[in-house]
N, C-alpha and C. Protein backbone atom coordinates (compact mmCIF):
# COMPACT_ATOMS: atom_id res chain seq x y z
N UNK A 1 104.04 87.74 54.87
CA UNK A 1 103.76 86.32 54.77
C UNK A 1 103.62 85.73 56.17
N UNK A 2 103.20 86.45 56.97
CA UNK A 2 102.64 86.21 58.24
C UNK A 2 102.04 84.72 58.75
N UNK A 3 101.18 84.52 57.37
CA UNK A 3 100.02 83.54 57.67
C UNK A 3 101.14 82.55 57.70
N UNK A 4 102.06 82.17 56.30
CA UNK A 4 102.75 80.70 56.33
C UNK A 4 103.89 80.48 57.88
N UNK A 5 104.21 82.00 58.02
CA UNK A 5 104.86 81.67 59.17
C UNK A 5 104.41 80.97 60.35
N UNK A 6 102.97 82.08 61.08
CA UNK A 6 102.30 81.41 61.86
C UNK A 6 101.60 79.71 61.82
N UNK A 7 101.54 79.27 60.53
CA UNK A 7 100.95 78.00 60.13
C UNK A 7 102.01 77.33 60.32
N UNK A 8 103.12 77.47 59.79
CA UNK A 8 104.45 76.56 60.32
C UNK A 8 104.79 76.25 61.36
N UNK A 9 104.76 77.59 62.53
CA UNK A 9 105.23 77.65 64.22
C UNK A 9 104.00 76.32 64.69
N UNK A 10 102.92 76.75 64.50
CA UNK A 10 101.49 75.95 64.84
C UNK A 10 101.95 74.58 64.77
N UNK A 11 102.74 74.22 63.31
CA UNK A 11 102.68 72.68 63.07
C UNK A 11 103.78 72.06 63.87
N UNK A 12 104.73 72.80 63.95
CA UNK A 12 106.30 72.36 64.52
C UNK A 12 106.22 72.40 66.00
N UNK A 13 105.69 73.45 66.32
CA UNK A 13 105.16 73.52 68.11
C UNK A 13 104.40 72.09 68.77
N UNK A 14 103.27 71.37 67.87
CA UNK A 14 103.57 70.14 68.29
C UNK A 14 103.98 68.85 67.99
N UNK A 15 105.13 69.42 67.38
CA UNK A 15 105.87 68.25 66.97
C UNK A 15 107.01 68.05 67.81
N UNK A 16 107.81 69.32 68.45
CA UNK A 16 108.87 69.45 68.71
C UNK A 16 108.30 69.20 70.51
N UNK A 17 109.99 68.89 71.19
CA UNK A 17 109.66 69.10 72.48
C UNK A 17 110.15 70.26 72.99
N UNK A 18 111.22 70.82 72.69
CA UNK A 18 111.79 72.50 72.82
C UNK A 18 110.61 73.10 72.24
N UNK A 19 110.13 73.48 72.79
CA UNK A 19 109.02 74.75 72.01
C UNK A 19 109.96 76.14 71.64
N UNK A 20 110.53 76.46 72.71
CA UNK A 20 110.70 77.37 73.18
C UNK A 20 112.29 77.71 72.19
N UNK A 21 112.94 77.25 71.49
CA UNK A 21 114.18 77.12 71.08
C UNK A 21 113.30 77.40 69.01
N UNK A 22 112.30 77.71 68.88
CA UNK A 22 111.85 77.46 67.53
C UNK A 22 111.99 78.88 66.93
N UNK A 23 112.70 79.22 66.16
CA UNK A 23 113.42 80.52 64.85
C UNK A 23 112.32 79.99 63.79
N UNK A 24 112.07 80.73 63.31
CA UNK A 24 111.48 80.69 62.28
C UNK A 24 111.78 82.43 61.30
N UNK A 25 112.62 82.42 60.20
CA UNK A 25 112.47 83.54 59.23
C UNK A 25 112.18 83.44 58.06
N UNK A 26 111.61 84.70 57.69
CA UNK A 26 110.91 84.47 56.47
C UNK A 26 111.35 85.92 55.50
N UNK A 27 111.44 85.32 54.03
CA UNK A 27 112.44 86.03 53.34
C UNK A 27 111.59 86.30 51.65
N UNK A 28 111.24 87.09 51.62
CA UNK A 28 110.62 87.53 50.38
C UNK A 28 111.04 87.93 49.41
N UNK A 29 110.91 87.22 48.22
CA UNK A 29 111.57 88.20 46.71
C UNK A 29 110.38 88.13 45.76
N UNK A 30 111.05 88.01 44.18
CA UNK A 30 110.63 87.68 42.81
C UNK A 30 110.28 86.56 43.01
N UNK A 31 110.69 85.71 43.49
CA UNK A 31 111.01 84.13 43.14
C UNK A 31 110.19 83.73 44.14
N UNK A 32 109.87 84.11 44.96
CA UNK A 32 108.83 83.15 46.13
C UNK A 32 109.22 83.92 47.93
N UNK A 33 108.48 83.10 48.53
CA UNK A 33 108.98 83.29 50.23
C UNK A 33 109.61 81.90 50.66
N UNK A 34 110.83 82.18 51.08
CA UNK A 34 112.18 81.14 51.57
C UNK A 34 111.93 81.44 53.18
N UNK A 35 110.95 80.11 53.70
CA UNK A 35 110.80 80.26 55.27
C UNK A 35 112.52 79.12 55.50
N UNK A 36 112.76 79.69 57.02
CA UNK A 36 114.02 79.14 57.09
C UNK A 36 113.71 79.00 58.59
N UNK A 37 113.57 77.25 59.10
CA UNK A 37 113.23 76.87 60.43
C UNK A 37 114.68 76.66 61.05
N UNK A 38 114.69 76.83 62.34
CA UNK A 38 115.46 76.33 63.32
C UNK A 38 115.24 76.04 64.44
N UNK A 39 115.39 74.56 65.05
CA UNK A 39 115.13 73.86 66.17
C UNK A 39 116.19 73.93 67.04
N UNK A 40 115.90 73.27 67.82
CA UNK A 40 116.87 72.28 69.29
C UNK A 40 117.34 70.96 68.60
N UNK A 41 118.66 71.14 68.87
CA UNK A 41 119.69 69.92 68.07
C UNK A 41 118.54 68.79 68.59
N UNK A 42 118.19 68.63 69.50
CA UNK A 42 117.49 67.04 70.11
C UNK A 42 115.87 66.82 68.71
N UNK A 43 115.60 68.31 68.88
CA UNK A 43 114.24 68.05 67.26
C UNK A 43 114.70 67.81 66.41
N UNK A 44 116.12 68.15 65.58
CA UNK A 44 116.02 67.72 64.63
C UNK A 44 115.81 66.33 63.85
N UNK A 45 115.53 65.51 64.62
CA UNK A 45 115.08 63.80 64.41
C UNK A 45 113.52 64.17 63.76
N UNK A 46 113.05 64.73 64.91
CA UNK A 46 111.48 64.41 64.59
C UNK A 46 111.17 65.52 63.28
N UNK A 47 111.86 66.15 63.10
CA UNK A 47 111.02 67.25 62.36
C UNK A 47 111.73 67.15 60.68
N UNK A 48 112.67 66.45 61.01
CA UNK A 48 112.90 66.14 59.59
C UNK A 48 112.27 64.47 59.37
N UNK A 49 112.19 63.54 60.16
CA UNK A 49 111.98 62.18 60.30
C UNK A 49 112.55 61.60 59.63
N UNK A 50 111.87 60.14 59.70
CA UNK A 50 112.78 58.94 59.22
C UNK A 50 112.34 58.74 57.51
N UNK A 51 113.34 59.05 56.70
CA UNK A 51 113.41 59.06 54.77
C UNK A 51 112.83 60.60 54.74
N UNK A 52 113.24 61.31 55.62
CA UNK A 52 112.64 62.79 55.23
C UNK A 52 111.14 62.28 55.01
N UNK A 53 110.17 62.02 55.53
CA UNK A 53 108.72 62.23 55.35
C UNK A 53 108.10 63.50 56.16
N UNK A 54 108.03 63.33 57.39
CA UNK A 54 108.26 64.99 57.73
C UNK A 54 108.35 66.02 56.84
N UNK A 55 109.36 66.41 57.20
CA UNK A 55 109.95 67.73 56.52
C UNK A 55 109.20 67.85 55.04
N UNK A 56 109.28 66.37 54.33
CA UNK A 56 108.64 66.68 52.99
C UNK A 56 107.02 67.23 53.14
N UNK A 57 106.62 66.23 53.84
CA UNK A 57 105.11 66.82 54.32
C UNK A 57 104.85 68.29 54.34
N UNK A 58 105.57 68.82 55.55
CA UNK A 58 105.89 70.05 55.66
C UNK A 58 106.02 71.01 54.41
N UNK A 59 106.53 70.75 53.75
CA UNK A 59 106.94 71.10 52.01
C UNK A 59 105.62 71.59 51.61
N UNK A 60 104.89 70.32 51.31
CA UNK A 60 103.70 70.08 50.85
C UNK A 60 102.69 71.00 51.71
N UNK A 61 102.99 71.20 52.54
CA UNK A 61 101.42 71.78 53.06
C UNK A 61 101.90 73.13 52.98
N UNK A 62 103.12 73.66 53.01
CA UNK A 62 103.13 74.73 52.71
C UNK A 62 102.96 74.97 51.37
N UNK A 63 103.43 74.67 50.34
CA UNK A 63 103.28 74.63 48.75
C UNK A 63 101.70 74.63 48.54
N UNK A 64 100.91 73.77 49.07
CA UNK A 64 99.34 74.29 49.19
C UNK A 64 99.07 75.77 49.81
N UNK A 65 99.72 75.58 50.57
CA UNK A 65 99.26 77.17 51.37
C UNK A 65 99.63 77.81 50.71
N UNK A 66 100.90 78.10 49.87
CA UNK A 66 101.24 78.96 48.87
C UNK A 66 100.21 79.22 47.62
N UNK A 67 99.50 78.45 47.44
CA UNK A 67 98.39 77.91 46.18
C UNK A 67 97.09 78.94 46.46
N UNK A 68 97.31 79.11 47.89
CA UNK A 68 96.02 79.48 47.97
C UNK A 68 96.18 81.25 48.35
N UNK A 69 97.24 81.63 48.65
CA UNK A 69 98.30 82.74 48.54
C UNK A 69 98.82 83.59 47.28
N UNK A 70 98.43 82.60 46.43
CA UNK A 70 99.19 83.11 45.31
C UNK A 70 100.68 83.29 45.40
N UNK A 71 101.85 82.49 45.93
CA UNK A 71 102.97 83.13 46.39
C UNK A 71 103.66 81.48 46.35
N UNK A 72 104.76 81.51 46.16
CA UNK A 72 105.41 80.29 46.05
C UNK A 72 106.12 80.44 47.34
N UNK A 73 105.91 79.04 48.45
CA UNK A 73 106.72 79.04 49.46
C UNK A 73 107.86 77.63 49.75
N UNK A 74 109.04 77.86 49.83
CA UNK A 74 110.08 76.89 50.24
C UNK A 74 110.60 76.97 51.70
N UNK A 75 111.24 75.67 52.30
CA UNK A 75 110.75 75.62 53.62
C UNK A 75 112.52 74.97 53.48
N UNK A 76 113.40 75.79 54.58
CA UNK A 76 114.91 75.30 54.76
C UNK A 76 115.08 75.19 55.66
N UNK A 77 115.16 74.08 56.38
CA UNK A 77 115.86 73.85 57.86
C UNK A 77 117.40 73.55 58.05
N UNK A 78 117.63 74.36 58.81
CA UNK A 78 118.64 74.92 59.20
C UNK A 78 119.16 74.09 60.90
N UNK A 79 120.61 73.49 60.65
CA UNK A 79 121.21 72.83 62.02
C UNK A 79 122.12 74.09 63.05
């Protein structure tokens, strides 16, 4: 699941100002791929944002990308 990973790093890379501090794992079963982000305590503002719109976004564009994958993807950020 290469692609959703790399599509995630892409989106968060310019969002974040730590580039360099960005985890990203990715975890495959029955049930779907469970990507699991981790930032720099100072990103976690922007990347979850203000009422979770962010992060939900994020959701969403992966859940499309999953669509087009055939593969169900969930997105857990991690402090």
């Amino acid at each position: 699941m290469q692609a959703a990973v790399d599509f995630l790093k892409y989106i968060v890379e310019n969002l974040v100002v730590h580039t360099g501090d960005i985890v990203i794992e990715s975890k495959e079963d029955e049930l779907g791929v469970l990507l699991t982000l981790r930032v720099h305590k100072e990103d976690m503002g922007v990347v979850i944002g203000k009422g979770w719109n962010t992060i939900n976004a994020l959701r969403s564009l992966l859940r499309i990308l999953g669509m087009k994958l055939d593969k169900r993807i969930n997105l857990k950020v991690e402090d």
